[in-house]
N, C-alpha and C. Protein backbone atom coordinates (compact mmCIF):
# COMPACT_ATOMS: atom_id res chain seq x y z
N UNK A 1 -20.54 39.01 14.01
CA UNK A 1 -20.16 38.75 12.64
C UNK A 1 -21.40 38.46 11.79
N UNK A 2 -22.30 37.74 12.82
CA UNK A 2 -23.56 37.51 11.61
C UNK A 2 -24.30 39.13 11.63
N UNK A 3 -24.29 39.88 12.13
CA UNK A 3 -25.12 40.94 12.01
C UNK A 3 -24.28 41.74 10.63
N UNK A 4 -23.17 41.89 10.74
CA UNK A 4 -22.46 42.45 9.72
C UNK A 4 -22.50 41.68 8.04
N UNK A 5 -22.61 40.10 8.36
CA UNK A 5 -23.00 39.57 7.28
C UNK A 5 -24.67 39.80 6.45
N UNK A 6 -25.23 40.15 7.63
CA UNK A 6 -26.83 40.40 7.05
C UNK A 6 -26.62 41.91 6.76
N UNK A 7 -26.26 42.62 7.10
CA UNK A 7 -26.10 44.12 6.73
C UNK A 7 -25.76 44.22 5.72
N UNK A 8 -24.10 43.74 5.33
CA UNK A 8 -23.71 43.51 3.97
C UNK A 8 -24.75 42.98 2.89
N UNK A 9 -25.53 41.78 3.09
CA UNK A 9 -26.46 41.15 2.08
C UNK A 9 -27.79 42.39 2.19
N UNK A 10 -28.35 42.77 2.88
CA UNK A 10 -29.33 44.03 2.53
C UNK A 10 -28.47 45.29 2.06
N UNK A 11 -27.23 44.92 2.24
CA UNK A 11 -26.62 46.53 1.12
C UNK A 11 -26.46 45.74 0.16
N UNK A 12 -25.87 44.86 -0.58
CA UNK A 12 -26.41 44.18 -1.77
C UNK A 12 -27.22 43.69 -2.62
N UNK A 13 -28.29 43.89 -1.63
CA UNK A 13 -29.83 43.65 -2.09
C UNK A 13 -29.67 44.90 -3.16
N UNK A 14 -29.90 45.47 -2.34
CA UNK A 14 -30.42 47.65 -2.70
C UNK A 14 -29.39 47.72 -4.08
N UNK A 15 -27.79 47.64 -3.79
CA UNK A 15 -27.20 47.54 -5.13
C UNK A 15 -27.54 46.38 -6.44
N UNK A 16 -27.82 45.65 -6.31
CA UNK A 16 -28.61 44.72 -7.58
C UNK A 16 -29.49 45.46 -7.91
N UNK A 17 -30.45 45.77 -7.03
CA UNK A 17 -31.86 46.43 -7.52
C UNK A 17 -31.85 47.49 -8.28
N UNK A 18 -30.20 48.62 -7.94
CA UNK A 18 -30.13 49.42 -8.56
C UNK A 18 -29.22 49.54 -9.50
N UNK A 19 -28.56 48.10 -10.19
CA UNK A 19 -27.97 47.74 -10.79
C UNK A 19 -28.99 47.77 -11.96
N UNK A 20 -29.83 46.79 -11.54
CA UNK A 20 -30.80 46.12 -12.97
C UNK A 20 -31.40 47.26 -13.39
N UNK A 21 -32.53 48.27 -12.41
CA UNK A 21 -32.72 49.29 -12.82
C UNK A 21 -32.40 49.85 -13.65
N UNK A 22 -31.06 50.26 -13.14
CA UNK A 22 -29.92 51.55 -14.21
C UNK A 22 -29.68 50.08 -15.90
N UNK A 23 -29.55 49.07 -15.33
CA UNK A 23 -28.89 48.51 -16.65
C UNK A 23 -30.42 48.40 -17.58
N UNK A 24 -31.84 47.66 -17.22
CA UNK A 24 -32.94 47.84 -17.77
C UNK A 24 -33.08 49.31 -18.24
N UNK A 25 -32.70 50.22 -17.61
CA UNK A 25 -33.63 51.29 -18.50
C UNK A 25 -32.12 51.59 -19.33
N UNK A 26 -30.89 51.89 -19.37
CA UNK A 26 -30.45 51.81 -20.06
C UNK A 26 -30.20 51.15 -21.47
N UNK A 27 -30.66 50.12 -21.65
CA UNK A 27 -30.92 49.16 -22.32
C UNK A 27 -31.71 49.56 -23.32
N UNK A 28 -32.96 49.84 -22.75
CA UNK A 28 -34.04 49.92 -23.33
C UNK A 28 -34.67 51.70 -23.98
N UNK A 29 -33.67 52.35 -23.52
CA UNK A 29 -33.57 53.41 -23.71
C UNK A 29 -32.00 53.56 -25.22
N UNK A 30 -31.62 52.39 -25.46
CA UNK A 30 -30.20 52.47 -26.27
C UNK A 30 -29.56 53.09 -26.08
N UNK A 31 -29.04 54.07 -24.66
CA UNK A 31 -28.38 55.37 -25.19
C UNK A 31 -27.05 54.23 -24.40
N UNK A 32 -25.82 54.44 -24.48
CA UNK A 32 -24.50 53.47 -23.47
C UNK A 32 -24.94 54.20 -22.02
N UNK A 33 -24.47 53.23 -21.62
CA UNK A 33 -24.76 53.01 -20.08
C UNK A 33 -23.11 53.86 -19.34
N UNK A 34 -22.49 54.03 -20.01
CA UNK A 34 -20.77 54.25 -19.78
C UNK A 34 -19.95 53.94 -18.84
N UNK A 35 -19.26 54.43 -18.14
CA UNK A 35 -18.59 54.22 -16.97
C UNK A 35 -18.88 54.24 -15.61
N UNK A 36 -20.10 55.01 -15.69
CA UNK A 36 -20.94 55.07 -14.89
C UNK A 36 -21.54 53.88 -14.08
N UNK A 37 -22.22 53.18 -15.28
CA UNK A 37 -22.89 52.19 -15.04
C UNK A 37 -22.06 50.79 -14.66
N UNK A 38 -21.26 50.69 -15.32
CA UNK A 38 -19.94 49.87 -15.36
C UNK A 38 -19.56 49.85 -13.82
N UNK A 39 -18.87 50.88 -13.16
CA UNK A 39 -18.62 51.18 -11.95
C UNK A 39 -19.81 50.69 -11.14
N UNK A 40 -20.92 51.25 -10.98
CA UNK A 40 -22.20 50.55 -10.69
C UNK A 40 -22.16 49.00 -10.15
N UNK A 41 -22.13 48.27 -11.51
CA UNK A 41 -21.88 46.83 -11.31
C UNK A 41 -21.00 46.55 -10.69
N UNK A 42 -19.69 47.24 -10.96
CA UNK A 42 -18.38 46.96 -9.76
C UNK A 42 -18.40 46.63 -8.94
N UNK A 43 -19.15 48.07 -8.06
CA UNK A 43 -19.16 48.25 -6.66
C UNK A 43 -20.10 47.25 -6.32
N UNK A 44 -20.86 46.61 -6.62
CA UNK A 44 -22.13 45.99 -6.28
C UNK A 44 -20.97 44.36 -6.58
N UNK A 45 -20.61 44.53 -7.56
CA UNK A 45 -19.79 42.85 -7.23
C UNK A 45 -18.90 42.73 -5.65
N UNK A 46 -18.42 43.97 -5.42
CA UNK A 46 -17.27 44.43 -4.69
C UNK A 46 -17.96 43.96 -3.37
N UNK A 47 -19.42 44.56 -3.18
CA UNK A 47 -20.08 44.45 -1.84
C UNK A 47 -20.83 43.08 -1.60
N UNK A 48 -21.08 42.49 -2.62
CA UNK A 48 -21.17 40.51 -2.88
C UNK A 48 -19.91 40.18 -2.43
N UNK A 49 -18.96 40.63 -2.77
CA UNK A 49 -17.46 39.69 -2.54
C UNK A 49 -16.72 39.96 -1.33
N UNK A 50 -17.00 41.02 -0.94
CA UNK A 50 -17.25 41.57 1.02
C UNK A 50 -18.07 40.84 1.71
N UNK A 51 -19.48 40.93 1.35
CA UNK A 51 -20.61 39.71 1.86
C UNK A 51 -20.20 38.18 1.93
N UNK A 52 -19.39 37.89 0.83
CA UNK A 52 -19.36 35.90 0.73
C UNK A 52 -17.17 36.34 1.53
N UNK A 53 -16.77 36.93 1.77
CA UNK A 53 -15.71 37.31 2.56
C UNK A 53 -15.88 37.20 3.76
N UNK A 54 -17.31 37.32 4.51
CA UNK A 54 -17.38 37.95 5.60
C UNK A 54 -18.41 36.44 6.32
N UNK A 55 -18.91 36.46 5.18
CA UNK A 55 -19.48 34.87 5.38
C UNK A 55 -18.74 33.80 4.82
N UNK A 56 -17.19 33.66 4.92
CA UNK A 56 -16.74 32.98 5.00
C UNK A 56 -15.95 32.33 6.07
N UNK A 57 -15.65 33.62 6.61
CA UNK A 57 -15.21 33.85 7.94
C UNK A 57 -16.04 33.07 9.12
N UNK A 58 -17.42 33.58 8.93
CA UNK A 58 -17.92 32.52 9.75
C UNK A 58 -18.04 31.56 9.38
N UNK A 59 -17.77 30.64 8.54
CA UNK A 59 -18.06 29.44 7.85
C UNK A 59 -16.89 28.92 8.95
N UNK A 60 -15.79 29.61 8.73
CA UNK A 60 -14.12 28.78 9.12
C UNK A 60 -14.52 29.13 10.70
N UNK A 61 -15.12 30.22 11.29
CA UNK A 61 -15.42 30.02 12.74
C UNK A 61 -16.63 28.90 13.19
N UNK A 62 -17.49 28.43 12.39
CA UNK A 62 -17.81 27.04 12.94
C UNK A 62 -19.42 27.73 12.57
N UNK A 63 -19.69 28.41 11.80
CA UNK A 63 -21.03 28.93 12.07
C UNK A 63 -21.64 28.69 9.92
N UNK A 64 -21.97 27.30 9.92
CA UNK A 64 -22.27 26.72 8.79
C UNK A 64 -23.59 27.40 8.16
N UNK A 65 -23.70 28.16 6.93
CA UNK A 65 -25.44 28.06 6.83
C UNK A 65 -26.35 27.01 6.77
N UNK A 66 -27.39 27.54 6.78
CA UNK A 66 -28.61 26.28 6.99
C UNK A 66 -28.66 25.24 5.83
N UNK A 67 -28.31 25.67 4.27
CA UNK A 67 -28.14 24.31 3.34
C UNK A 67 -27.01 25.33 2.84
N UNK A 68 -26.12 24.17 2.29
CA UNK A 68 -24.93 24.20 1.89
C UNK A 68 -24.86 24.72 0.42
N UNK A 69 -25.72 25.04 -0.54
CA UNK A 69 -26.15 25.66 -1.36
C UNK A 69 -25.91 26.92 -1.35
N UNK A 70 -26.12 27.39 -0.43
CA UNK A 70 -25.64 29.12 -0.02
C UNK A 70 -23.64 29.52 -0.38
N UNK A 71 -23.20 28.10 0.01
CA UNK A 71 -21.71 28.30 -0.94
C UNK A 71 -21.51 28.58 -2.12
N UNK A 72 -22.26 27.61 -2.54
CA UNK A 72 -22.55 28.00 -4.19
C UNK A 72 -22.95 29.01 -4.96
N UNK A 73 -24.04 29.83 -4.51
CA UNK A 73 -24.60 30.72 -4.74
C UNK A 73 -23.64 32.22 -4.35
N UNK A 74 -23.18 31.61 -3.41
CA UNK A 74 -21.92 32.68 -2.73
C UNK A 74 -21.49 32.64 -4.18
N UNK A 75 -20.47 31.93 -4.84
CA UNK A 75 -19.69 31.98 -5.93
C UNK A 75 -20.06 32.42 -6.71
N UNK A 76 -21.48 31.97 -7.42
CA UNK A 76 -21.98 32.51 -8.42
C UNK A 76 -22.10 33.85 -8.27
N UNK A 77 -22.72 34.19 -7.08
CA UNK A 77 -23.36 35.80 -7.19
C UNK A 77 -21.93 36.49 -7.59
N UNK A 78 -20.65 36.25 -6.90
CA UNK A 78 -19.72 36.97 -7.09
C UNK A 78 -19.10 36.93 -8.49
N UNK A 79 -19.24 35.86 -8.98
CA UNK A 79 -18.96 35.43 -10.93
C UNK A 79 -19.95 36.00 -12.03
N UNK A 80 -20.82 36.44 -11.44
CA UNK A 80 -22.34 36.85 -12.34
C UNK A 80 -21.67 37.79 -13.55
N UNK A 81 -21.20 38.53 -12.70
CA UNK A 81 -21.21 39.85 -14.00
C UNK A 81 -20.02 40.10 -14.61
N UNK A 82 -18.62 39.57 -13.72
CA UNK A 82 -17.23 39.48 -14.04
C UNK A 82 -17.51 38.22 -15.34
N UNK A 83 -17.90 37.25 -15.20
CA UNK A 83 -18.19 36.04 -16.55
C UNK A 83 -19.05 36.83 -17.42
N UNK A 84 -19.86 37.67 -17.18
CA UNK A 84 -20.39 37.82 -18.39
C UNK A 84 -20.06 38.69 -19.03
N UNK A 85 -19.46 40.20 -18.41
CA UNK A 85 -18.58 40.71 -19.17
C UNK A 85 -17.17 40.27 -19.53
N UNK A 86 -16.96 38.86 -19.55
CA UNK A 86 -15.82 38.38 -20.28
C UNK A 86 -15.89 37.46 -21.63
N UNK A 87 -17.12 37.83 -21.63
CA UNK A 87 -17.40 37.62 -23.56
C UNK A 87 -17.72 38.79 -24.08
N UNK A 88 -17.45 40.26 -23.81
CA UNK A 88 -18.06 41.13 -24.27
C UNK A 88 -16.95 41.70 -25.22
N UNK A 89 -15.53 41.28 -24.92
CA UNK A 89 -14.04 42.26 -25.15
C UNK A 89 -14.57 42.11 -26.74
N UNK A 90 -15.09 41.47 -27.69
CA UNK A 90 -15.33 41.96 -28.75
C UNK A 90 -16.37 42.25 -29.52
N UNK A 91 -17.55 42.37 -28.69
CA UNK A 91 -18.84 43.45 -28.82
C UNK A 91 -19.05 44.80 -29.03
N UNK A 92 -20.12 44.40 -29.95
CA UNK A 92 -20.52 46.10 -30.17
C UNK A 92 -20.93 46.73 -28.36
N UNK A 93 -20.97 48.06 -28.46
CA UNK A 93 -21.60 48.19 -27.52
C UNK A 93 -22.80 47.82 -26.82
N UNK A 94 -23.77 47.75 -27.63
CA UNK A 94 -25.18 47.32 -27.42
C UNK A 94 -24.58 45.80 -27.21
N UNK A 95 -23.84 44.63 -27.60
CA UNK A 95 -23.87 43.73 -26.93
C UNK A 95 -23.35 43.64 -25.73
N UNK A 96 -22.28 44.88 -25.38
CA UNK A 96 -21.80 44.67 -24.15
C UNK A 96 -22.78 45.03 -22.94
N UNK A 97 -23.95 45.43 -23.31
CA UNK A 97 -25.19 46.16 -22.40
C UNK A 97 -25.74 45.45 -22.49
N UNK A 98 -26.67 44.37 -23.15
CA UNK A 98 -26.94 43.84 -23.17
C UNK A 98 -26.35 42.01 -22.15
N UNK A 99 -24.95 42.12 -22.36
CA UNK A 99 -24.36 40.95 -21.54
C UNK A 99 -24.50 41.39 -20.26
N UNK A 100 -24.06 42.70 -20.08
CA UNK A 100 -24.14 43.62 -18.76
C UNK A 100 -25.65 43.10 -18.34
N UNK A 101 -26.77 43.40 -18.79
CA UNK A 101 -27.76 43.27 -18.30
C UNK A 101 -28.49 41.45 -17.81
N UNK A 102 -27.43 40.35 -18.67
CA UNK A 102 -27.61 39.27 -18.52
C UNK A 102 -26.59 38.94 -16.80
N UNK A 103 -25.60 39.66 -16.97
CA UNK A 103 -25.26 39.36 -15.53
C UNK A 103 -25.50 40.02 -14.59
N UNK A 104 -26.57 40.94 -14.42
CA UNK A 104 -27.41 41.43 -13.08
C UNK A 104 -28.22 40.73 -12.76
N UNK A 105 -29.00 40.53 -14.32
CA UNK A 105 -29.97 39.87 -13.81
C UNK A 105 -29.87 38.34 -13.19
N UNK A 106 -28.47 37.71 -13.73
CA UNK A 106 -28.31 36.45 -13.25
C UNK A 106 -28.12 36.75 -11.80
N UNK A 107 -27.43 37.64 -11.32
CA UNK A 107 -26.57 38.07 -9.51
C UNK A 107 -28.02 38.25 -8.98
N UNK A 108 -28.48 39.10 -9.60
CA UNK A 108 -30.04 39.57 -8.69
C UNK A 108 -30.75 37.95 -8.10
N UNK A 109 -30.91 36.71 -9.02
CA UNK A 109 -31.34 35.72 -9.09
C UNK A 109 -30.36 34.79 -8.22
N UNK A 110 -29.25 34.88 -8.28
CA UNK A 110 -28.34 34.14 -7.28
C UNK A 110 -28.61 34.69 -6.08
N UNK A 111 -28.39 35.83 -5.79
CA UNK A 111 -28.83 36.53 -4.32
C UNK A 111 -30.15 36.39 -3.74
N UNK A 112 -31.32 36.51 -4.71
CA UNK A 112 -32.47 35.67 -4.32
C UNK A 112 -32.12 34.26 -3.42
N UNK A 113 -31.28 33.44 -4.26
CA UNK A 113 -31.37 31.96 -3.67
C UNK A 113 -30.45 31.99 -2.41
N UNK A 114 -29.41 33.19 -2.39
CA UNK A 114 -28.80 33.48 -1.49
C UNK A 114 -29.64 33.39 -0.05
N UNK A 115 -30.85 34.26 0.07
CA UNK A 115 -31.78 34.45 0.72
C UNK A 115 -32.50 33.60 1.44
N UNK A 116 -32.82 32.61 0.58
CA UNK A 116 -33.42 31.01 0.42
C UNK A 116 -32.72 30.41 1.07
N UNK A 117 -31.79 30.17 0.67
CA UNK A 117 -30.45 29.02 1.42
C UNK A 117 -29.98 29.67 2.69
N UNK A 118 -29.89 30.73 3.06
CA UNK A 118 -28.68 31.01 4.16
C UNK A 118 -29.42 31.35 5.79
């Protein structure tokens, strides 16, 4: 179970990285990011929320991480981008890319500490 939990967190690594990517140059390029990108973030919340799923499992089988902080960060990473696109429903587009890009970059930064803690 822990090998599958570290697998999961290095396939979530790679999706953040290519989250922020796609959302930074989109951004900065102004053109919308569309459904595309949207989906993007999805799947990448989807494979955080598989990861803190899978490491929860071992939590309830008796296998605690090293500081207890890593719970937390569990939550957050999985809240990053779902909270921040939930101030967007009445944004221009450019603010919704812009929020988009505030919650990668927050997940990218939780998964860092993810790293740290677990």
């Amino acid at each position: 179970m822990d090998q599958l939990h570290r697998a999961l967190a290095y396939a979530a690594v790679a999706g953040v990285l290519l989250a922020v990517g796609w959302t930074v140059a989109v951004v900065v390029s102004g053109k919308g990011g569309g459904q595309r990108l949207e989906s993007l973030q999805s799947a990448v919340v989807g494979v955080v929320a598989l990861t803190a799923i899978v490491g929860l499992v071992q939590l309830v089988s008796g296998h605690a991480p090293h500081d207890q902080l890593h719970l937390l960060y569990g939550f957050l990473a999985v809240a990053a981008i779902p909270f921040a696109r939930s101030f967007g429903t009445r944004m221009s587009p450019r603010g919704r890319l812009l929020l988009g890009l505030v919650g990668v970059v927050a997940l990218a930064l939780f998964v860092l500490r993810l790293f740290m803690t677990g």
